[in-house]
C-alpha atoms as a PDB file:
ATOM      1  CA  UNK A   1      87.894  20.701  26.738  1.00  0.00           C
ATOM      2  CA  UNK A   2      88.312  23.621  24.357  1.00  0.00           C
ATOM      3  CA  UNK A   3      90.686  24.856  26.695  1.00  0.00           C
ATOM      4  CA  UNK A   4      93.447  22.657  25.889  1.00  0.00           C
ATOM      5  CA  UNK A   5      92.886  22.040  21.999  1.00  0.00           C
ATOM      6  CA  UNK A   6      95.628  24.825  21.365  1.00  0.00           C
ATOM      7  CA  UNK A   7      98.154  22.521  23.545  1.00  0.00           C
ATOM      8  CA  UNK A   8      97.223  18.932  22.048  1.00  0.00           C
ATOM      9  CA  UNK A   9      97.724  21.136  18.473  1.00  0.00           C
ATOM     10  CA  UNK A  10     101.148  22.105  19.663  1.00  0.00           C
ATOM     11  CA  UNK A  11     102.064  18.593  20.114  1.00  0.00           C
ATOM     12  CA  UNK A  12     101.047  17.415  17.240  1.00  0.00           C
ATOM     13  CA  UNK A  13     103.447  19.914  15.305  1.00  0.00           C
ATOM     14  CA  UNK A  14     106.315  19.575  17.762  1.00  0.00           C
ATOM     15  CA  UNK A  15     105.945  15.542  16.820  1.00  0.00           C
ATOM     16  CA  UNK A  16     105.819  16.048  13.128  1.00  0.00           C
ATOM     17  CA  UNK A  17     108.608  17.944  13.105  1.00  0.00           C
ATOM     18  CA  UNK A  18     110.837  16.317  15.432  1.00  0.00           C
ATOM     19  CA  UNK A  19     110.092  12.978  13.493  1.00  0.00           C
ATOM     20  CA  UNK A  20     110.488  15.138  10.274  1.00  0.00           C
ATOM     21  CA  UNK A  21     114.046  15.935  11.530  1.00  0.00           C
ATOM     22  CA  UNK A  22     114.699  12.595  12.643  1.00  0.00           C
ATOM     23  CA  UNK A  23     113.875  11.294   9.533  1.00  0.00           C
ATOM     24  CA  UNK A  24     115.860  13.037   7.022  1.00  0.00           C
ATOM     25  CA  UNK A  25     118.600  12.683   9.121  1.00  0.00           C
ATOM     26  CA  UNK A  26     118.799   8.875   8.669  1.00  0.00           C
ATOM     27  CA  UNK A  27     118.316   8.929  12.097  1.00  0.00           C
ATOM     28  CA  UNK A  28     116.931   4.937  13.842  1.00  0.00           C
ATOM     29  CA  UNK A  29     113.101   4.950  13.928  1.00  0.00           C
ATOM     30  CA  UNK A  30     113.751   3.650  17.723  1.00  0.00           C
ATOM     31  CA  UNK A  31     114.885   7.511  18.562  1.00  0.00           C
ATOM     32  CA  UNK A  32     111.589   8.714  17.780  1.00  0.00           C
ATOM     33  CA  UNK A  33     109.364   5.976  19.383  1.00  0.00           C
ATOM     34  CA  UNK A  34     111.669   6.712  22.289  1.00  0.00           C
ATOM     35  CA  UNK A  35     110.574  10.388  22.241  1.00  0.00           C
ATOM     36  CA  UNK A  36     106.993   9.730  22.055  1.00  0.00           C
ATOM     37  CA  UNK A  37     107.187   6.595  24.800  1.00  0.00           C
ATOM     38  CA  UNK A  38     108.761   9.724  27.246  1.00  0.00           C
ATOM     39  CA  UNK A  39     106.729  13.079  26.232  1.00  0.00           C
ATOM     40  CA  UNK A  40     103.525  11.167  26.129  1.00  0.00           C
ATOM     41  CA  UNK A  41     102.967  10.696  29.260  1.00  0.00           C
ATOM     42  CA  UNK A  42     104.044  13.996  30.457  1.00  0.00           C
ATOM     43  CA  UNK A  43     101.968  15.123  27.814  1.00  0.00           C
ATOM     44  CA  UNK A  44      98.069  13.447  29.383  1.00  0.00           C
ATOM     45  CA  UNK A  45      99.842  14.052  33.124  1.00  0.00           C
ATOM     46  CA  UNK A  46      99.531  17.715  32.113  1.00  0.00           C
ATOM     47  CA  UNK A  47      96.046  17.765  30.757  1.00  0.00           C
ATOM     48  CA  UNK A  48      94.476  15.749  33.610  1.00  0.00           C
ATOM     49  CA  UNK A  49      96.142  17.968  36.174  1.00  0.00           C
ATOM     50  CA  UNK A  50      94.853  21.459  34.084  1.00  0.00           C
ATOM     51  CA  UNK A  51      91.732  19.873  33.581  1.00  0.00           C
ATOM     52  CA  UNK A  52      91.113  18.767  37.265  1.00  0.00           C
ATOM     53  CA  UNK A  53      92.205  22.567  37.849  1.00  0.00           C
ATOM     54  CA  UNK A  54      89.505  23.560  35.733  1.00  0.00           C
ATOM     55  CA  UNK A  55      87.050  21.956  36.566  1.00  0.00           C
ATOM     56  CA  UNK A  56      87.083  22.995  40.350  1.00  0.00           C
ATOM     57  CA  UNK A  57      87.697  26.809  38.986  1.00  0.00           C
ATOM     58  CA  UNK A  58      84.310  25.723  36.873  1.00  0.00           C
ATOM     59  CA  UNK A  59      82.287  24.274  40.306  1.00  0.00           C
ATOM     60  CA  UNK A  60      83.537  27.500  42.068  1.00  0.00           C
ATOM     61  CA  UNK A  61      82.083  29.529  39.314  1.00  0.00           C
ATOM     62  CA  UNK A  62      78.859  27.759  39.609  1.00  0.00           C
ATOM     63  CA  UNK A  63      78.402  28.718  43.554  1.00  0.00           C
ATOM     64  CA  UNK A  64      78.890  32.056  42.976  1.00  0.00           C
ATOM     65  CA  UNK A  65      76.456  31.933  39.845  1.00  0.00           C
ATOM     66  CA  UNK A  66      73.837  29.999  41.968  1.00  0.00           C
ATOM     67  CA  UNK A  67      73.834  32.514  44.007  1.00  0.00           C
ATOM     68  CA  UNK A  68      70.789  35.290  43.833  1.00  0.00           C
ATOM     69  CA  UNK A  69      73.515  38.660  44.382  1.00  0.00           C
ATOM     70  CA  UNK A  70      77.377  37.835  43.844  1.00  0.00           C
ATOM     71  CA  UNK A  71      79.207  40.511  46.125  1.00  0.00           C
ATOM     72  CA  UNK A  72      82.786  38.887  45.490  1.00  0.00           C
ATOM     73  CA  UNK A  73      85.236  36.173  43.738  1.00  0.00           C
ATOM     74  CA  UNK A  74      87.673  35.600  46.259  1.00  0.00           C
ATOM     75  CA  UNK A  75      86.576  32.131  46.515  1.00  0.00           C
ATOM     76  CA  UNK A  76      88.603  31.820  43.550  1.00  0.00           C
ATOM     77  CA  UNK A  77      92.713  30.967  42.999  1.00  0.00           C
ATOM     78  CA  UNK A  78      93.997  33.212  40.754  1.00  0.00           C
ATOM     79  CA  UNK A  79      96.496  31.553  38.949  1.00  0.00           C
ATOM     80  CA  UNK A  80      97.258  33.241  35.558  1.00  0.00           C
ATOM     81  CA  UNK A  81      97.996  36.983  34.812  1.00  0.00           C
ATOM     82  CA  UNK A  82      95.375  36.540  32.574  1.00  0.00           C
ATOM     83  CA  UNK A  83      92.762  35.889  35.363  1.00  0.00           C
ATOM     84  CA  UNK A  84      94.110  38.244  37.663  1.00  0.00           C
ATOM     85  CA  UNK A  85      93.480  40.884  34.774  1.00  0.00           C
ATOM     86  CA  UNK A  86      89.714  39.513  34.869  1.00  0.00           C
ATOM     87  CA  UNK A  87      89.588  39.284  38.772  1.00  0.00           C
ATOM     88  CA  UNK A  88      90.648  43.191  38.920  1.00  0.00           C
ATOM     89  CA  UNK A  89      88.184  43.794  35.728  1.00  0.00           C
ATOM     90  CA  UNK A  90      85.222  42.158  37.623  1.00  0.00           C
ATOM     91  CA  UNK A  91      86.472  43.985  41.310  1.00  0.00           C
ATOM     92  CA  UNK A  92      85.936  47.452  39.406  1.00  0.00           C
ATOM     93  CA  UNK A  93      83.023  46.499  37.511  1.00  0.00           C
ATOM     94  CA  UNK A  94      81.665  45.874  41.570  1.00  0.00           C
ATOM     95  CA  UNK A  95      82.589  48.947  42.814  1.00  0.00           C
ATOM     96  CA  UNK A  96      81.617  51.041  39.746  1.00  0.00           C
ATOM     97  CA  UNK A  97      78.344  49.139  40.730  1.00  0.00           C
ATOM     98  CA  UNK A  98      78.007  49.810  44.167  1.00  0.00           C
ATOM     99  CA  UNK A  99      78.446  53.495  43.173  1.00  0.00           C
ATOM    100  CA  UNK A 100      75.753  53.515  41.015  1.00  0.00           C
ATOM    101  CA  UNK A 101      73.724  51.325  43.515  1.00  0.00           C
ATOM    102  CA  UNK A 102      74.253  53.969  46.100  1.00  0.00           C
ATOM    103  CA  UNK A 103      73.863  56.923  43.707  1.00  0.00           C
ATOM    104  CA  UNK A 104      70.133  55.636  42.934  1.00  0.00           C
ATOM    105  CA  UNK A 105      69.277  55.167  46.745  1.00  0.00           C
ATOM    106  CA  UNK A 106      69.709  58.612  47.285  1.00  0.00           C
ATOM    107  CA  UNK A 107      68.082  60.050  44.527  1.00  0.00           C
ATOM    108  CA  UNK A 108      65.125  57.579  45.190  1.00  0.00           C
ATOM    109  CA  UNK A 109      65.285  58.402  48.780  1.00  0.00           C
ATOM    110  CA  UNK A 110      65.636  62.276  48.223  1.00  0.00           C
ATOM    111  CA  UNK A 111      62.049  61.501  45.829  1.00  0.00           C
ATOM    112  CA  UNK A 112      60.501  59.543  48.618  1.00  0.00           C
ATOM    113  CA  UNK A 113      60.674  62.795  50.714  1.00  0.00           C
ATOM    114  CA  UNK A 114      59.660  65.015  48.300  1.00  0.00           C
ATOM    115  CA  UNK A 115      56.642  63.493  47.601  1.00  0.00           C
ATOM    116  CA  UNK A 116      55.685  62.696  51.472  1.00  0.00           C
ATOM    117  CA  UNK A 117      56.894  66.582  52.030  1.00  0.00           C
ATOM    118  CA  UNK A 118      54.315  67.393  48.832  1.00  0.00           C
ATOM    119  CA  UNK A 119      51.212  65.236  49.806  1.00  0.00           C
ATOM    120  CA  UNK A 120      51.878  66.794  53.764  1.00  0.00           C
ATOM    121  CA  UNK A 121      51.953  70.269  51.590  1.00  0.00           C
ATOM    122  CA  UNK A 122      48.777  69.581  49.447  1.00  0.00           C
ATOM    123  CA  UNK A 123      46.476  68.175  52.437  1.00  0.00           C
ATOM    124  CA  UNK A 124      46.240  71.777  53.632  1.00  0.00           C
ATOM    125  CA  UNK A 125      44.588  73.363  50.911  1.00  0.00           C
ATOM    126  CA  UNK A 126      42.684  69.991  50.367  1.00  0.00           C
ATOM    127  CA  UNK A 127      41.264  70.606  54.141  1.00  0.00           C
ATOM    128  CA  UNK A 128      40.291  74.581  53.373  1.00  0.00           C
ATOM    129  CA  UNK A 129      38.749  73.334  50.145  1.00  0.00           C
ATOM    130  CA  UNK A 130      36.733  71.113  52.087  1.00  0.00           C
ATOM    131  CA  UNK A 131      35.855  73.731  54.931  1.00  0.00           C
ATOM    132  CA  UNK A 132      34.708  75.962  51.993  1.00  0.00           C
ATOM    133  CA  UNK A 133      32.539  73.517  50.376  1.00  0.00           C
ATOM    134  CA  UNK A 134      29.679  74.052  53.133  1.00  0.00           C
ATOM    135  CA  UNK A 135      29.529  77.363  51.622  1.00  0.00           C
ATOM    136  CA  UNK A 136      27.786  75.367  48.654  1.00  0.00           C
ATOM    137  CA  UNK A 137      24.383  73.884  48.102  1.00  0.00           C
ATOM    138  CA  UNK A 138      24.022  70.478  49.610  1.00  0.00           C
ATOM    139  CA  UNK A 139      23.924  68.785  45.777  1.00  0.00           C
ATOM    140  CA  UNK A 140      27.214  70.832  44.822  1.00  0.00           C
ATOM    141  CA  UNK A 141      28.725  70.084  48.382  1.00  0.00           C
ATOM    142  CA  UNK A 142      28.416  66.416  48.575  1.00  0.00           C
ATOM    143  CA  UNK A 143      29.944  66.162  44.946  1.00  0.00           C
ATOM    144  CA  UNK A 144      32.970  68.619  45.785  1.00  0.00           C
ATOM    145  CA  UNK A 145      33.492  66.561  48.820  1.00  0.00           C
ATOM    146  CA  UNK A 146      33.356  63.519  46.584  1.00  0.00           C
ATOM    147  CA  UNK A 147      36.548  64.779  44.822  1.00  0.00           C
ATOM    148  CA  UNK A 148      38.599  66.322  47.318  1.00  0.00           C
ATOM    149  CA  UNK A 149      38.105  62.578  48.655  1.00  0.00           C
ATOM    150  CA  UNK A 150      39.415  60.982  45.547  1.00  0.00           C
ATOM    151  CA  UNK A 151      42.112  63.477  45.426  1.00  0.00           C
ATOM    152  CA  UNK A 152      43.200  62.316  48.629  1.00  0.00           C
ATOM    153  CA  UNK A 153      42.923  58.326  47.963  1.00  0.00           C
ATOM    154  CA  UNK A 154      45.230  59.213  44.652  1.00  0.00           C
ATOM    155  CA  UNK A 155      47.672  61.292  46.596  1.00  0.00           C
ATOM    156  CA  UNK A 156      47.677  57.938  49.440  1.00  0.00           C
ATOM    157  CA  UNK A 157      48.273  55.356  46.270  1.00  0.00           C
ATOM    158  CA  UNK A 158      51.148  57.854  45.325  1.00  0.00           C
ATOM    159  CA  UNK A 159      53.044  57.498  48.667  1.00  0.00           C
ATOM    160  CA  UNK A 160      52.107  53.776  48.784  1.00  0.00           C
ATOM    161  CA  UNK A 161      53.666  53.155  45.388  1.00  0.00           C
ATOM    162  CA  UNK A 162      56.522  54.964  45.603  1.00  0.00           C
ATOM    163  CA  UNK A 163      57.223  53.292  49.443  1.00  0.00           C
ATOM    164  CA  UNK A 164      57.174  49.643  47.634  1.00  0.00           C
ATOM    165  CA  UNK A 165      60.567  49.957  47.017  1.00  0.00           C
ATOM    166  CA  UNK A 166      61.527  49.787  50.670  1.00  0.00           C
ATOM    167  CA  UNK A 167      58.091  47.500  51.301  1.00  0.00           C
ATOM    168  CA  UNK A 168      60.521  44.829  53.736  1.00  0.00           C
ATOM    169  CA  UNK A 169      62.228  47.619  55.838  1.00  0.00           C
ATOM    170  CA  UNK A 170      58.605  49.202  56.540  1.00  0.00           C
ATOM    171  CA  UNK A 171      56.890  45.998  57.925  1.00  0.00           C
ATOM    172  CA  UNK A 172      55.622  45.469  61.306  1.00  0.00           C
ATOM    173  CA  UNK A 173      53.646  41.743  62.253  1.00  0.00           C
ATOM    174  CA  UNK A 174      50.834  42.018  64.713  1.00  0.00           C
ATOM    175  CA  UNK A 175      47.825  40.593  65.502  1.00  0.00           C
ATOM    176  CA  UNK A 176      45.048  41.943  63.590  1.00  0.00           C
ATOM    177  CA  UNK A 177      41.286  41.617  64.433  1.00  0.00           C
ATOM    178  CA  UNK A 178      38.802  42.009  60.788  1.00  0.00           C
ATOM    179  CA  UNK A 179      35.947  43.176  62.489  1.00  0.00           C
ATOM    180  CA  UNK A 180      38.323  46.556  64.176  1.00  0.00           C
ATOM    181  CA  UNK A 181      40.385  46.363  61.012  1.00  0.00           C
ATOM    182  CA  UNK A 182      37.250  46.915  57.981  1.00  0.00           C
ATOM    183  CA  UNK A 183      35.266  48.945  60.109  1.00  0.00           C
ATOM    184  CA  UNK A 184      37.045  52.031  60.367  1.00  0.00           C
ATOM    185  CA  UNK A 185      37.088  51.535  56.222  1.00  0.00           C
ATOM    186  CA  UNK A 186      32.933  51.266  56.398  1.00  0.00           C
ATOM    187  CA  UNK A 187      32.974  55.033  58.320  1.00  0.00           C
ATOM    188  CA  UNK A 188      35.172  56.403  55.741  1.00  0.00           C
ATOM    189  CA  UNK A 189      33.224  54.984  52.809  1.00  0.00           C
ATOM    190  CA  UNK A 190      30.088  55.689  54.548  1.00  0.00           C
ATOM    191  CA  UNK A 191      29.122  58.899  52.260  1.00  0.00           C
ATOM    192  CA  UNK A 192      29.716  56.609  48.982  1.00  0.00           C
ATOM    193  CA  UNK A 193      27.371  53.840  50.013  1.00  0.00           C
ATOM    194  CA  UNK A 194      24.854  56.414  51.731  1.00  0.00           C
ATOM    195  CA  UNK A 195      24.874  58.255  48.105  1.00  0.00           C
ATOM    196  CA  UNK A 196      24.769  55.638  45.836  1.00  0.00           C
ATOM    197  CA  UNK A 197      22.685  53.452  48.092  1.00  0.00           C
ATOM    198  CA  UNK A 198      24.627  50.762  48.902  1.00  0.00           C
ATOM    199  CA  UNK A 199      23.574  48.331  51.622  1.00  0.00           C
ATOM    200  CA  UNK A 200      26.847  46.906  53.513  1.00  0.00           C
ATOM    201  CA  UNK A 201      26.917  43.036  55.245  1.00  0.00           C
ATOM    202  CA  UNK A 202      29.980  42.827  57.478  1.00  0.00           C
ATOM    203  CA  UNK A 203      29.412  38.986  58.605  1.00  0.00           C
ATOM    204  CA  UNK A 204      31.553  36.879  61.120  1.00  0.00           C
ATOM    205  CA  UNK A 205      34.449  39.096  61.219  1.00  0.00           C
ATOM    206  CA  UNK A 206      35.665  38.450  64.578  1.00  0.00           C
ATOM    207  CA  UNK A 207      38.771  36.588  63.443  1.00  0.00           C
ATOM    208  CA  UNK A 208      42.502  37.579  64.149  1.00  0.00           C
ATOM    209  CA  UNK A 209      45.540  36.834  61.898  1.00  0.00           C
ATOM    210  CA  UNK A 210      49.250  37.815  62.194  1.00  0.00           C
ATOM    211  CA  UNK A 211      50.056  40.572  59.446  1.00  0.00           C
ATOM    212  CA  UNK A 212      51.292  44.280  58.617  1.00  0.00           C
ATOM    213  CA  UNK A 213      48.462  46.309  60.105  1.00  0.00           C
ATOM    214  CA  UNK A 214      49.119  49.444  57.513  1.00  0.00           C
ATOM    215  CA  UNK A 215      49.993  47.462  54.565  1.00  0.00           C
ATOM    216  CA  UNK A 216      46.862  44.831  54.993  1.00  0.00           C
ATOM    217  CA  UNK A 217      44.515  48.360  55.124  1.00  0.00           C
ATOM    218  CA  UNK A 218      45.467  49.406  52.526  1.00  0.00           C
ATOM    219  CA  UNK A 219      45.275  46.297  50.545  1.00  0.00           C
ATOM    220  CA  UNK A 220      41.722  46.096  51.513  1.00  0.00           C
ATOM    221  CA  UNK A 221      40.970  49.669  51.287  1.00  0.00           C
ATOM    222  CA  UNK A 222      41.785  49.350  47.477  1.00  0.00           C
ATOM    223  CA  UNK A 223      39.510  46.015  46.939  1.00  0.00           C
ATOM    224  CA  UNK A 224      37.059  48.321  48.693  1.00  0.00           C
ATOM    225  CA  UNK A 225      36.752  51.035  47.131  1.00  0.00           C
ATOM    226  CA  UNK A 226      37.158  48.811  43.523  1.00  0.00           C
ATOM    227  CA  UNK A 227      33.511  47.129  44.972  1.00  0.00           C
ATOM    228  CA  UNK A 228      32.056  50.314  45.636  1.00  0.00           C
ATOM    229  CA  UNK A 229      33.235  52.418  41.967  1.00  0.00           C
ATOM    230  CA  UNK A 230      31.455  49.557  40.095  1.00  0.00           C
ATOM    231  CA  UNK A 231      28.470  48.639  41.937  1.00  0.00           C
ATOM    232  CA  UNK A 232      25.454  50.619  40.936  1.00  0.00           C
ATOM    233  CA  UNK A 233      23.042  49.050  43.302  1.00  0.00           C
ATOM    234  CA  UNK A 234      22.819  46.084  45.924  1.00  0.00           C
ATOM    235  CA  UNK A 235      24.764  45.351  48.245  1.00  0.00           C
ATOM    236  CA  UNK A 236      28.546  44.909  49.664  1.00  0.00           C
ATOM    237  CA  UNK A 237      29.228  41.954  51.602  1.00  0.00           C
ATOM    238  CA  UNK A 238      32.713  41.891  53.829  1.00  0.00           C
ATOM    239  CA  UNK A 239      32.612  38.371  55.487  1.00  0.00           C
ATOM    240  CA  UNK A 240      35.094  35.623  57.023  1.00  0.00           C
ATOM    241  CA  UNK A 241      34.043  32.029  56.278  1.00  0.00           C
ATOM    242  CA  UNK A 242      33.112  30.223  58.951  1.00  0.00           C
ATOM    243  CA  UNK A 243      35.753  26.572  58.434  1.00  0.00           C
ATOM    244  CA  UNK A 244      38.207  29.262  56.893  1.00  0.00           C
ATOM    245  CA  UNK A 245      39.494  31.899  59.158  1.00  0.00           C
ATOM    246  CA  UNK A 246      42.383  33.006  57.289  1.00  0.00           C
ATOM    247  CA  UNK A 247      39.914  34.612  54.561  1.00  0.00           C
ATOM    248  CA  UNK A 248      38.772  38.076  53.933  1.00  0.00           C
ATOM    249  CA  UNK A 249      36.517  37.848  51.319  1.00  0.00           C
ATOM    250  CA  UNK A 250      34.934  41.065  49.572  1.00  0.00           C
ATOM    251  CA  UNK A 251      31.784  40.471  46.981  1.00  0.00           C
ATOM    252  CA  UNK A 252      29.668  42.957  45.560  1.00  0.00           C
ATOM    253  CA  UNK A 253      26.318  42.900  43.509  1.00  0.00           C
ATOM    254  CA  UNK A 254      28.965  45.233  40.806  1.00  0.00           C
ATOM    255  CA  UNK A 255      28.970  44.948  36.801  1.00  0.00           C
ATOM    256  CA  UNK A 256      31.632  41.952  36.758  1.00  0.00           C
ATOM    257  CA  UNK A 257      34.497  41.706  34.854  1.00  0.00           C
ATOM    258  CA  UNK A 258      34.984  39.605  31.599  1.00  0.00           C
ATOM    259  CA  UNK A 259      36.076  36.268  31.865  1.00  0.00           C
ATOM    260  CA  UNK A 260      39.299  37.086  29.197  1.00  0.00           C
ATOM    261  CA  UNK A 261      39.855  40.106  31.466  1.00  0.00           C
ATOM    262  CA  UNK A 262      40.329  38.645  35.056  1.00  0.00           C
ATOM    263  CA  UNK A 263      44.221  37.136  34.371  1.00  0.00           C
ATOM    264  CA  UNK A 264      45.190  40.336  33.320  1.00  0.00           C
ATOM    265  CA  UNK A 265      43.281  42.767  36.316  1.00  0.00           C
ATOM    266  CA  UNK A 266      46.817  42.625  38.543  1.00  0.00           C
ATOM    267  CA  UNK A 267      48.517  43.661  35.633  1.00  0.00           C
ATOM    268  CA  UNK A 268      50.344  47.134  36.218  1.00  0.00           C
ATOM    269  CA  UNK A 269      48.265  49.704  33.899  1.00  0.00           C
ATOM    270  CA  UNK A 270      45.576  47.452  33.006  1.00  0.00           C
ATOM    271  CA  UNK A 271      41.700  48.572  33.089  1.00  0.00           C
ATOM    272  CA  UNK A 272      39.752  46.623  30.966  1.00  0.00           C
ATOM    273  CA  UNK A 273      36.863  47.047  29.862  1.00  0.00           C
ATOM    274  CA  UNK A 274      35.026  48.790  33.286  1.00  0.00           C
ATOM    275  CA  UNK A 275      38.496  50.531  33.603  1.00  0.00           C
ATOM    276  CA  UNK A 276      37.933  52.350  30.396  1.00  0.00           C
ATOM    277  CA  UNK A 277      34.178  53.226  30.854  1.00  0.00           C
ATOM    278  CA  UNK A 278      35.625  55.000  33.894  1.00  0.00           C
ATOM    279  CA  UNK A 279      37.368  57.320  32.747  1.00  0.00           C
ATOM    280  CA  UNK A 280      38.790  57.833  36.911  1.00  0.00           C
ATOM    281  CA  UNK A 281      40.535  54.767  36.670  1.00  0.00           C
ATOM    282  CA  UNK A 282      44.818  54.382  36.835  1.00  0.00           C
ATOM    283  CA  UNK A 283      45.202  50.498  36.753  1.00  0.00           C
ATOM    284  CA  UNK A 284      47.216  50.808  39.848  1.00  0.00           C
ATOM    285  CA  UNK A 285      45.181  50.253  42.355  1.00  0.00           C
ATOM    286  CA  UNK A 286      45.051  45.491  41.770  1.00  0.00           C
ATOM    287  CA  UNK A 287      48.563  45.947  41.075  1.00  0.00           C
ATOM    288  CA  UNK A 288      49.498  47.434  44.486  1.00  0.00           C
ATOM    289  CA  UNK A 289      47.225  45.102  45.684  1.00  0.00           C
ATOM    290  CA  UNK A 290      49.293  42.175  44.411  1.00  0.00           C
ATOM    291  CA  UNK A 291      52.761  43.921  44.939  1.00  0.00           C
ATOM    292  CA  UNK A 292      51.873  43.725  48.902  1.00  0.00           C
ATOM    293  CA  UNK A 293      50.327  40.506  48.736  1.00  0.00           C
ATOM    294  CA  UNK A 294      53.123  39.014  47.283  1.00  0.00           C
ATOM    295  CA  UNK A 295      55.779  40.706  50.370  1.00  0.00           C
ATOM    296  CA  UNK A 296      53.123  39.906  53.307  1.00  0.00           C
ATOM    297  CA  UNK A 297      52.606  36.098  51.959  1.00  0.00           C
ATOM    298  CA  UNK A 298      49.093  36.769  51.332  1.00  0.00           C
ATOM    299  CA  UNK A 299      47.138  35.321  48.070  1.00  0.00           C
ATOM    300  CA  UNK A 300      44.565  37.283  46.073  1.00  0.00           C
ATOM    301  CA  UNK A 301      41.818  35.015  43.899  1.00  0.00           C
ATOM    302  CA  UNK A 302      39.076  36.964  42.028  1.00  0.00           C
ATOM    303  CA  UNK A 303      35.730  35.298  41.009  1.00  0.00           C
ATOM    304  CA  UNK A 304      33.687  37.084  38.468  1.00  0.00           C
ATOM    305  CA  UNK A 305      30.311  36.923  37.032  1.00  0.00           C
ATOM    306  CA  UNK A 306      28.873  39.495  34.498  1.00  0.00           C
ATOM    307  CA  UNK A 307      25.968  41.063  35.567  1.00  0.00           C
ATOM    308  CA  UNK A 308      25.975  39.367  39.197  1.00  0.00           C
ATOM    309  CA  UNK A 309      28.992  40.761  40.762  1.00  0.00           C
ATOM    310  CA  UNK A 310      32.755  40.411  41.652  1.00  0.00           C
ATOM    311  CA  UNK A 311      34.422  38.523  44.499  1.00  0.00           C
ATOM    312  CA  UNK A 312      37.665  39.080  45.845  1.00  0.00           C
ATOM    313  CA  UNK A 313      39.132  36.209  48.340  1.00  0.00           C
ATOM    314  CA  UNK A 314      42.314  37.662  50.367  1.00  0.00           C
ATOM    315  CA  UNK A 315      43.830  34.630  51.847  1.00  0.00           C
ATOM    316  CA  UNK A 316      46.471  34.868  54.745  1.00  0.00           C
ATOM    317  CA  UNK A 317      49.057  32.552  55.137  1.00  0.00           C
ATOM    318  CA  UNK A 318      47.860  29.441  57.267  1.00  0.00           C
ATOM    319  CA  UNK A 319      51.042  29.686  59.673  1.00  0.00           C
ATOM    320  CA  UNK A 320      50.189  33.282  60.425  1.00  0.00           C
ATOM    321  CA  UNK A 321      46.821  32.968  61.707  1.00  0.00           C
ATOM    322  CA  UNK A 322      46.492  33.645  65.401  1.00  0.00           C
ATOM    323  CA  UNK A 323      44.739  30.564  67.368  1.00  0.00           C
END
């Protein structure tokens, strides 16, 4: 070990010289061998006890290392004044830490409110915006409506975003039916597909699974509306497979996305190529998508053809699904 290179080199120099001595002093070789015979052994007794002590000092590093958050070292014997110096280094390293741990929380908490407090605020001029768009002809009304809508769905993503943080605390498992879960989303899309004349298949959708009512909305709401931004004409089909009941599968008769483009459409940011012909898009929406996924144990698989249309396959875990 490198650790004890400094004392073998020490012994070397303490046997030169002592033989050194010995020697010029006319002094019987059998003095020296003598010397050697007795401070040998003491000499490996001492390096296989420091290195034994090592090496358990090196497993109990290890632990702590293996671990995925180290809180504390008092596992380990401090031994040295020299590790004693690092175990008080490392203690106020953790507490300077912790400080700044805490620090954050707050501030990210104190932003959390804000922005609830803000989209609360905003929703009330939203609502007397859309009270004063039947003032409007019914061409000018539908589109202002249209916006204030949009508004709203960016000021939801907002809140949703900023709330992954704390995505674990905010959880709550129930049993979920599709058909009373995607409906709800039909009625609130219902202007979109009525306007751009959309036809809508909801198919074998009375299936129940075990997930986060709020969270798995939302998720959907986003593949949704996605299906609904880039399909010109067709249709919108929402259906469970028959032999596969832990699937919610989304397809629409859309645009498509690029084969080279669908690894990168969770990617935070990313638009592609339909993301930058619409100029409406924020590359946020897949990404939440996956961010939730990923926390409720769901999977996400996209199938794309251009020119045919896009399907999106939400797959619940198999030991959530309600019998």
């Amino acid at each position: 070990m490198k650790e004890n290179v400094w004392f073998l080199v020490v012994y070397f120099l303490l046997v030169v010289m002592i033989g050194s001595t010995l020697y010029f002093h006319n002094i019987p070789s059998e003095y020296y061998v003598d010397t050697l015979l007795f401070t040998f052994p003491i000499v490996v007794l001492t390096l296989c006890v420091r290195g034994i002590r090592l090496w358990h000092k090196h497993q109990a590093l290890q632990v702590i290392l293996s671990q995925s958050q180290i809180h504390h070292v008092t596992t380990l014997t401090v031994s040295t004044l020299l590790e004693q110096d690092y175990h008080q280094l490392f203690a106020k390293s953790q507490a300077q830490l912790r400080k700044l741990e805490e620090s954050y929380e707050v501030k990210e908490k104190a932003l959390l409110d804000y922005s609830v407090l803000w989209s609360h605020q905003i929703k009330t001029p939203l609502a007397s915006l859309d009270l004063l768009t039947q003032m409007f002809p019914t061409q000018e009304k539908r589109q202002l409506k249209e916006e204030i809508f949009k508004i709203q769905q960016y000021l939801d993503m907002m809140l949703q975003f900023l709330r992954l943080q704390s995505i674990q605390q905010d959880f709550r498992f129930e049993e979920v039916n599709y058909q009373q879960l995607i409906t709800p989303l039909i009625k609130k899309y219902a202007h979109f597909f009525i306007y751009k004349d959309l036809e809508v298949d909801l198919v074998n959708l009375d299936q129940k699974g075990l997930s986060d009512k709020k969270w798995l909305v939302f998720l959907i709401e986003q593949i949704l509306s996605n299906a609904i931004k880039y399909t010109k004409a067709g249709r919108i089909t929402i259906y469970s497979p028959e032999n596969r009941p832990q699937e919610i599968r989304i397809k629409d008769t859309g645009q498509g996305i690029l084969p080279e483009e669908l690894p990168r459409v969770f990617e935070r940011g990313y638009t592609g190529l339909n993301g930058r012909e619409n100029e409406g898009s924020s590359g946020l929406g897949l990404y939440l998508c996956q961010e939730i996924a990923d926390q409720l144990g769901i999977t996400l698989k996209i199938t794309s053809v251009i020119g045919e249309g896009t399907e999106v396959c939400v797959t619940l875990p198999t030991s959530m699904i309600s019998e």
